[in-house]
PDB file of N, CA and C in Angstrom:
ATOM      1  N   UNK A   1       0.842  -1.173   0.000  1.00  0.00           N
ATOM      2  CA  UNK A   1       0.000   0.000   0.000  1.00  0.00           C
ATOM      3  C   UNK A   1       0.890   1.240   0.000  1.00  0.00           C
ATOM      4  N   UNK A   2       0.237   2.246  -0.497  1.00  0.00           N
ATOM      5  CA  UNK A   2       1.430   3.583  -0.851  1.00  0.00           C
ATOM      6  C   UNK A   2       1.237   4.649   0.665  1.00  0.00           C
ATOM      7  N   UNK A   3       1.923   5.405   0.205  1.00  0.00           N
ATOM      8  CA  UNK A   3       1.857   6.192   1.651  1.00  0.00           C
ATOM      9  C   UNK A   3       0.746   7.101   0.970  1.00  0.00           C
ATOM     10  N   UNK A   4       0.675   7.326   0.003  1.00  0.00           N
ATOM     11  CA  UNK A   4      -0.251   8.596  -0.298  1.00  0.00           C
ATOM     12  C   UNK A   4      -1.793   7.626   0.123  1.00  0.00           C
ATOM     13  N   UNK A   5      -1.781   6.409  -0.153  1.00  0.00           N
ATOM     14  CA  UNK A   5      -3.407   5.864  -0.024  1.00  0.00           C
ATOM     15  C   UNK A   5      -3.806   5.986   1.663  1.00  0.00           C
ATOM     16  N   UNK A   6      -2.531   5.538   2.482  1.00  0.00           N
ATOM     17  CA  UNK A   6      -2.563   5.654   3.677  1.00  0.00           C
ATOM     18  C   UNK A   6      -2.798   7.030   4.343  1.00  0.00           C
ATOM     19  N   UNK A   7      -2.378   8.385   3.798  1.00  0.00           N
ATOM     20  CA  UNK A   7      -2.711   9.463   4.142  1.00  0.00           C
ATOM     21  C   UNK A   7      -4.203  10.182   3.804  1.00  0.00           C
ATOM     22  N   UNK A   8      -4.791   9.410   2.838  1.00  0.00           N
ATOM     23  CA  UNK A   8      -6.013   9.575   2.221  1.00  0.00           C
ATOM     24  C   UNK A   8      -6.973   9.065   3.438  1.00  0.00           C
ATOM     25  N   UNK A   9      -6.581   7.678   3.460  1.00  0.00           N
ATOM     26  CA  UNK A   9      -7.779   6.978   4.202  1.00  0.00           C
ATOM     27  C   UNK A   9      -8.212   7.839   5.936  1.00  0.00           C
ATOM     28  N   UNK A  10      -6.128   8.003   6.137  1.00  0.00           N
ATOM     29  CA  UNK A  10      -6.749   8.390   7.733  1.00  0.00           C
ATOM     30  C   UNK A  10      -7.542  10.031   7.540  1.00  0.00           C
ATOM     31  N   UNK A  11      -7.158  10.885   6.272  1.00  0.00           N
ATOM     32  CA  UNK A  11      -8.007  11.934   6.584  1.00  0.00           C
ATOM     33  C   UNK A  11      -9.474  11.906   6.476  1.00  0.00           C
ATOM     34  N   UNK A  12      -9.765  11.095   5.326  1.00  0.00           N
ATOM     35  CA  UNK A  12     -11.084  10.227   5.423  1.00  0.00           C
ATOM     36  C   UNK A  12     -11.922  10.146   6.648  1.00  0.00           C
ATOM     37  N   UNK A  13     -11.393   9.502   7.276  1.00  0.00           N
ATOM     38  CA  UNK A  13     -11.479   8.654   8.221  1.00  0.00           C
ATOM     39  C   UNK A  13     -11.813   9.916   9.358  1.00  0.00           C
ATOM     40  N   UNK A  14     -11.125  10.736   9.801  1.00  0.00           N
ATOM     41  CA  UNK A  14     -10.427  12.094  10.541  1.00  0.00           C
ATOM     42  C   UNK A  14     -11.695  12.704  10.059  1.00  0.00           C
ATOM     43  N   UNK A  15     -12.551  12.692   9.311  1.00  0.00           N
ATOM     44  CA  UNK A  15     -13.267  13.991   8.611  1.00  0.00           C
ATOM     45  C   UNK A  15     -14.576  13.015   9.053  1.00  0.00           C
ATOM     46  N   UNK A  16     -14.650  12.106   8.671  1.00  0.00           N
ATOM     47  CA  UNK A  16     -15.862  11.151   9.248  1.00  0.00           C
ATOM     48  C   UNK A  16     -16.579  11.377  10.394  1.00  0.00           C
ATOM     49  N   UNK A  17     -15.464  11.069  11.401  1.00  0.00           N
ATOM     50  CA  UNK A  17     -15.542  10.983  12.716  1.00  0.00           C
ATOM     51  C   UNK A  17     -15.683  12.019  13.385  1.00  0.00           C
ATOM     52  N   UNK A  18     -15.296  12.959  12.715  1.00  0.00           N
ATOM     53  CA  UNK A  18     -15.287  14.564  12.995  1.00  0.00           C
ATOM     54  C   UNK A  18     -16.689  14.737  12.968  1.00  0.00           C
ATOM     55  N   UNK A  19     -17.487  14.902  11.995  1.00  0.00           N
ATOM     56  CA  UNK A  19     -18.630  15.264  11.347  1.00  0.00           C
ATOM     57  C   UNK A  19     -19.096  14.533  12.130  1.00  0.00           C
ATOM     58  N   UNK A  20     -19.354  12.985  12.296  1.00  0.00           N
ATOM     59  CA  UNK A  20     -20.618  12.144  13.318  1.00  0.00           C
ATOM     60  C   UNK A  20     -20.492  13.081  14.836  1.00  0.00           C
ATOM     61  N   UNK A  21     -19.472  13.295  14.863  1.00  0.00           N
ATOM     62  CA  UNK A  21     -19.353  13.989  16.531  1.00  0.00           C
ATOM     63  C   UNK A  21     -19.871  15.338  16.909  1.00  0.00           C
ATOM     64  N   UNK A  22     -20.020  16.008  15.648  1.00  0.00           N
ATOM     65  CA  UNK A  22     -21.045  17.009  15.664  1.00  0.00           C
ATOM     66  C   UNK A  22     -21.999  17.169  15.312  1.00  0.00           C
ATOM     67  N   UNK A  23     -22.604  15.667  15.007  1.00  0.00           N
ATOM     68  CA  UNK A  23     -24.057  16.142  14.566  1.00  0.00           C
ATOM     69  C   UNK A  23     -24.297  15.013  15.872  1.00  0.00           C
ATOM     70  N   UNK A  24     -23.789  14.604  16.793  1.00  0.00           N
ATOM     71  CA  UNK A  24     -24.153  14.023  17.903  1.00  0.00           C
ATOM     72  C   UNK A  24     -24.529  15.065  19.081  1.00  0.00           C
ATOM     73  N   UNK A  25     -25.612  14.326  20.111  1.00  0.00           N
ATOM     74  CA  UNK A  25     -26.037  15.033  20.802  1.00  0.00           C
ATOM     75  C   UNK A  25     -25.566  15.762  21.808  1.00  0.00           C
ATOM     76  N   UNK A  26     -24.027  15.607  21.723  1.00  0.00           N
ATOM     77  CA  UNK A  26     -22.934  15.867  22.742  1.00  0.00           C
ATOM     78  C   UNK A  26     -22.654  17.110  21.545  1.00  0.00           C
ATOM     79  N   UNK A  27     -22.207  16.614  20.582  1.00  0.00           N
ATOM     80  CA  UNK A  27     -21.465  17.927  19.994  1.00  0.00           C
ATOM     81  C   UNK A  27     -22.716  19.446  19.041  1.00  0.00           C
ATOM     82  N   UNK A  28     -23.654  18.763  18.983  1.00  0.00           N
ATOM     83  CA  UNK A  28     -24.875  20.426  18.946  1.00  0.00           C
ATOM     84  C   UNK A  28     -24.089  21.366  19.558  1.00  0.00           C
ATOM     85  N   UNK A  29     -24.018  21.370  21.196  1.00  0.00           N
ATOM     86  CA  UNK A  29     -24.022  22.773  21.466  1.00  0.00           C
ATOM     87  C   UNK A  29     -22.481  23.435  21.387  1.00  0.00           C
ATOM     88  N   UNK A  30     -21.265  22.547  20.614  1.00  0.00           N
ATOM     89  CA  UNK A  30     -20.375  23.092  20.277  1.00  0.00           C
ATOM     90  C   UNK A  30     -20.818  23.697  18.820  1.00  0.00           C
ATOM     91  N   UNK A  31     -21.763  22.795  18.025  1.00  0.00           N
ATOM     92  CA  UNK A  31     -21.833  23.411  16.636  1.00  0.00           C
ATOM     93  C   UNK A  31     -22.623  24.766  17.330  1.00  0.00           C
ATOM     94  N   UNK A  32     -23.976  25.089  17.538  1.00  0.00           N
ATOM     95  CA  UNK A  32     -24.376  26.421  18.194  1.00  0.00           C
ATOM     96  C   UNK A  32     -23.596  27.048  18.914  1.00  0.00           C
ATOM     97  N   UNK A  33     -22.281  26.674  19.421  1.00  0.00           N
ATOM     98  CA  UNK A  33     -21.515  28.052  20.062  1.00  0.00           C
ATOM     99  C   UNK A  33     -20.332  28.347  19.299  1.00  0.00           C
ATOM    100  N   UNK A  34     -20.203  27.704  18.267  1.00  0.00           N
ATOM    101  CA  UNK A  34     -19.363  28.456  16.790  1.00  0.00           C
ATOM    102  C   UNK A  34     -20.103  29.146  16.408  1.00  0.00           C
ATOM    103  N   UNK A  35     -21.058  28.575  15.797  1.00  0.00           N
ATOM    104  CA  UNK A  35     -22.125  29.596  14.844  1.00  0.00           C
ATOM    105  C   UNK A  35     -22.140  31.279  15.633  1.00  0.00           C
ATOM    106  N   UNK A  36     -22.420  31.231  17.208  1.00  0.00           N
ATOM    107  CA  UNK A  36     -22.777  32.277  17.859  1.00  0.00           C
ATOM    108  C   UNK A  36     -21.567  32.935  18.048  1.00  0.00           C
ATOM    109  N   UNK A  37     -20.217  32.055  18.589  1.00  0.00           N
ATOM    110  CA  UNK A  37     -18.672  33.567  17.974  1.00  0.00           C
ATOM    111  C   UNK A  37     -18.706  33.923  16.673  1.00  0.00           C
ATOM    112  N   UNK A  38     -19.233  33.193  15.439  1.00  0.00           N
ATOM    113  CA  UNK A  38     -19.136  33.260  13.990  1.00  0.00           C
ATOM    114  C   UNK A  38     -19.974  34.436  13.822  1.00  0.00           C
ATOM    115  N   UNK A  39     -20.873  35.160  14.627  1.00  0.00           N
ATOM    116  CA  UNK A  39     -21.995  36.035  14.907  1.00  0.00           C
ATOM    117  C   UNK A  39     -21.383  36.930  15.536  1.00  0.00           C
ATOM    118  N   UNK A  40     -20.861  36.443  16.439  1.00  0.00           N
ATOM    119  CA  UNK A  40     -20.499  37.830  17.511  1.00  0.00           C
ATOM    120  C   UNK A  40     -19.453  38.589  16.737  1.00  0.00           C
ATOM    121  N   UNK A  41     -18.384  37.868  16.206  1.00  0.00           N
ATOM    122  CA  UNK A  41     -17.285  38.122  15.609  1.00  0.00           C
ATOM    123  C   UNK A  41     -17.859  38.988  14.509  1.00  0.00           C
ATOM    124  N   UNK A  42     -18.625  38.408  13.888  1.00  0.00           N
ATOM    125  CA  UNK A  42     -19.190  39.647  12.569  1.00  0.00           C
ATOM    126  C   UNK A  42     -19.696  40.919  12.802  1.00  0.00           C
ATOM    127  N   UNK A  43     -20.756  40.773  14.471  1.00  0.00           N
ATOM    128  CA  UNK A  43     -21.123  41.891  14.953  1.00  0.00           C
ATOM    129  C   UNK A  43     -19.688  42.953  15.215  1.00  0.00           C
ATOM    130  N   UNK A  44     -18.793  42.780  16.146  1.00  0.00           N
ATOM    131  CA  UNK A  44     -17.716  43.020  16.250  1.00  0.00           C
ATOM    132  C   UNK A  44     -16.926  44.067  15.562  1.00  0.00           C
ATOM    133  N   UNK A  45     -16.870  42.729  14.143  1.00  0.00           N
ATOM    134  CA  UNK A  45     -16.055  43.683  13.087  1.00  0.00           C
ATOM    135  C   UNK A  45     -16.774  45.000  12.333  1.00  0.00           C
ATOM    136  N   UNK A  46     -18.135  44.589  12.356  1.00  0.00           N
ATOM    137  CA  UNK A  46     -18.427  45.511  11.652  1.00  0.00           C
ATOM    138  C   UNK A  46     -18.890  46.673  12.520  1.00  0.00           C
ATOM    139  N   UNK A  47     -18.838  46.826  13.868  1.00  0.00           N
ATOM    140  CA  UNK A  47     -18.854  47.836  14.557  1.00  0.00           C
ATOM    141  C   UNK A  47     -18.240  48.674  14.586  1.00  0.00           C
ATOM    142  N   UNK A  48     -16.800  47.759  14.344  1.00  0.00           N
ATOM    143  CA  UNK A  48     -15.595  48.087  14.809  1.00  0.00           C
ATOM    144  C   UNK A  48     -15.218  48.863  13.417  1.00  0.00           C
ATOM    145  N   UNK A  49     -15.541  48.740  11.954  1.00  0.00           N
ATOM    146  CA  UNK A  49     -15.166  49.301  10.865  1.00  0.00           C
ATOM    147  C   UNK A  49     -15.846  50.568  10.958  1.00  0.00           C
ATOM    148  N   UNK A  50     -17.562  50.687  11.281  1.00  0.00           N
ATOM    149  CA  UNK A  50     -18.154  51.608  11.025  1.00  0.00           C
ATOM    150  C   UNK A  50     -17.523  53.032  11.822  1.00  0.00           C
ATOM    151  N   UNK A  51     -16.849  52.487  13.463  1.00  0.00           N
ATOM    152  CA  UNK A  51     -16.486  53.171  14.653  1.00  0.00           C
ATOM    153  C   UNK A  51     -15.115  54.143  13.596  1.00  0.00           C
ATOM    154  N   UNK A  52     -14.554  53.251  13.472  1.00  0.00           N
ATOM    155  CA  UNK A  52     -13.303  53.669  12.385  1.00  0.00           C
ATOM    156  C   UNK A  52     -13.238  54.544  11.372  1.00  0.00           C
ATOM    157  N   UNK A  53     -14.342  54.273  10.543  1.00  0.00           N
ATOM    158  CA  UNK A  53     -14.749  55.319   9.286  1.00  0.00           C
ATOM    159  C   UNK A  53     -15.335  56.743  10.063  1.00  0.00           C
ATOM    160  N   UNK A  54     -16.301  56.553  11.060  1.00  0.00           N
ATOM    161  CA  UNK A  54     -16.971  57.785  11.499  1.00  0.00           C
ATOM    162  C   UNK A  54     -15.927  58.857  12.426  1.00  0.00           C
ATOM    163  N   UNK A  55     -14.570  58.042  13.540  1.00  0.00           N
ATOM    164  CA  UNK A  55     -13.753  58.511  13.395  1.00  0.00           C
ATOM    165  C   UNK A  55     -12.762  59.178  12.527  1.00  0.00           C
ATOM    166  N   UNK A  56     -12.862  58.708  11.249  1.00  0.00           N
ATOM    167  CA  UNK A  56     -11.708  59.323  10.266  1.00  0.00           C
ATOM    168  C   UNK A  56     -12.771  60.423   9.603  1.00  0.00           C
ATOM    169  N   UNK A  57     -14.059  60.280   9.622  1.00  0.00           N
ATOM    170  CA  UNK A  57     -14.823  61.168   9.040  1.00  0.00           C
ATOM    171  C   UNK A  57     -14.390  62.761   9.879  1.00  0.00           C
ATOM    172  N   UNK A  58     -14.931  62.228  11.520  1.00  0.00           N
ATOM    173  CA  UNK A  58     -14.996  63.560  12.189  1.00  0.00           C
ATOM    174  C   UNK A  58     -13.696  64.418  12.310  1.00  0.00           C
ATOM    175  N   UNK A  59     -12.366  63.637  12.377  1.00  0.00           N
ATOM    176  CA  UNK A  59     -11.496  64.163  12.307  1.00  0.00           C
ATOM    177  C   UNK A  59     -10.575  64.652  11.032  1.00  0.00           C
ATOM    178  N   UNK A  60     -11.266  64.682  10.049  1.00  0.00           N
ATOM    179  CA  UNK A  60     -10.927  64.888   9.131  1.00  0.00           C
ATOM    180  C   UNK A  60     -12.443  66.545   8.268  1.00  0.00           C
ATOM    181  N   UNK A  61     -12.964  66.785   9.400  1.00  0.00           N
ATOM    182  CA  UNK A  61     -13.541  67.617   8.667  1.00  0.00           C
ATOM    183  C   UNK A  61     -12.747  68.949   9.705  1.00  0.00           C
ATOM    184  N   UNK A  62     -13.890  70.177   8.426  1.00  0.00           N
ATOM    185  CA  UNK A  62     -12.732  71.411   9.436  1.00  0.00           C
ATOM    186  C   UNK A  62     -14.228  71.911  10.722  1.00  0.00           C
ATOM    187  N   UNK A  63     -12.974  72.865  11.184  1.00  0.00           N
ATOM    188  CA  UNK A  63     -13.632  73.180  13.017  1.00  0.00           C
ATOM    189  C   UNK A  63     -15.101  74.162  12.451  1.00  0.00           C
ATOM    190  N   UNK A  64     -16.157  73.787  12.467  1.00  0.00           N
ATOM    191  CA  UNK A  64     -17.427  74.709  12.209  1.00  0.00           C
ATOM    192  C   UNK A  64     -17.117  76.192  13.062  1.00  0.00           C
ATOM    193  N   UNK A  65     -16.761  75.655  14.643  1.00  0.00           N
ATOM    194  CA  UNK A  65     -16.999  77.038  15.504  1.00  0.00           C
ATOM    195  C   UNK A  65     -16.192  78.131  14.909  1.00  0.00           C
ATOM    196  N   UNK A  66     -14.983  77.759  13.882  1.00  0.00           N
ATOM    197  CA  UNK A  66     -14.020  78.603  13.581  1.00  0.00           C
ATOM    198  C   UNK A  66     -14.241  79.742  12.233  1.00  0.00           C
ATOM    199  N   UNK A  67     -14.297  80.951  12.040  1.00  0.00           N
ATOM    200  CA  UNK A  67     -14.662  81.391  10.731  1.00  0.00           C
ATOM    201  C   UNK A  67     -13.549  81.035  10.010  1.00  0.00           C
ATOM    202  N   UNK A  68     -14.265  81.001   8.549  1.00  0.00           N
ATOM    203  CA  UNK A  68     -13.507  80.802   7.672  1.00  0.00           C
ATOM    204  C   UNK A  68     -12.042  81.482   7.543  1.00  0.00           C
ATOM    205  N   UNK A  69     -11.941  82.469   7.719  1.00  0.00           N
ATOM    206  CA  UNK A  69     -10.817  83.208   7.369  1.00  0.00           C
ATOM    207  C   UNK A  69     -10.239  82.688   8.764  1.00  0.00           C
ATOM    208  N   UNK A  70     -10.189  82.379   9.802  1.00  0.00           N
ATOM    209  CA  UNK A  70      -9.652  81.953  11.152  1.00  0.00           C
ATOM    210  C   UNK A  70      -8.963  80.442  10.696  1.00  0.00           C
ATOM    211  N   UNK A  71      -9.503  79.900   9.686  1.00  0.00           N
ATOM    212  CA  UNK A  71      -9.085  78.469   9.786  1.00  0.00           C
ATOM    213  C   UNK A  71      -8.090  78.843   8.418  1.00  0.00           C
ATOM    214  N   UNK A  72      -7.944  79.677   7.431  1.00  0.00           N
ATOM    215  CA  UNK A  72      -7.038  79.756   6.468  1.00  0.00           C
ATOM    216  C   UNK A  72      -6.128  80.349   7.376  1.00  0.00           C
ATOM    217  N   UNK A  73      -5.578  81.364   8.411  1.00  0.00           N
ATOM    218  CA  UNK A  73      -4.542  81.848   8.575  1.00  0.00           C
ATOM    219  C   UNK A  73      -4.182  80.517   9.581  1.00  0.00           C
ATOM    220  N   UNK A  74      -4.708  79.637  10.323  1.00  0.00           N
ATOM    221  CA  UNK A  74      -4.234  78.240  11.276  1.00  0.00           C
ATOM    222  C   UNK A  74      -3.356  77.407  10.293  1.00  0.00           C
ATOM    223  N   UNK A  75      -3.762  77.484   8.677  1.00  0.00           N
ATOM    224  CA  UNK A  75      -3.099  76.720   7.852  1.00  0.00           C
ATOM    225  C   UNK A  75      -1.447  77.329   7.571  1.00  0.00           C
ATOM    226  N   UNK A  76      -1.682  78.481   7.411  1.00  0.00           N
ATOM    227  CA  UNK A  76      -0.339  79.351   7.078  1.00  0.00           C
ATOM    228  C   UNK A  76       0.763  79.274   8.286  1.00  0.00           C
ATOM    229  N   UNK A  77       0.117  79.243   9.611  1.00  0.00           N
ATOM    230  CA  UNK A  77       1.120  79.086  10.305  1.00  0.00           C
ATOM    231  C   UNK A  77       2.254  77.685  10.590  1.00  0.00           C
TER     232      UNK A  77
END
């Protein structure tokens, strides 16, 4: 037998056993508490992007309280 058939079978095999163990009644509430970091994690990121953009927004606009001509001579200096 070759080594490549032997590396086949045990991942086979590895992926089988894997899968019966999570659709067993022991492994559900590991599959439901991936799914729910797989959730949280998305909530997360995309908080975390929007937080980011609205930061680069605010700090990137100019000072309202300031008149115009007040914020061209702040540039010159």
């Amino acid at each position: 037998m070759e080594q490549g058939g032997t590396d086949t079978m045990v991942k086979t095999a590895v992926g089988v056993a894997g899968g019966a163990a999570l659709l067993s009644p022991i492994g559900m509430p590991i599959v439901h508490g991936l799914a729910g970091l797989a959730i949280a994690g998305f909530g997360i990121f995309t908080a975390g992007s929007l937080a980011f953009k609205a930061i680069g927004a605010v700090t990137g606009m100019e000072n309202p309280f300031l008149p115009k001509q007040s914020i061209e001579r702040e540039e010159i200096h």
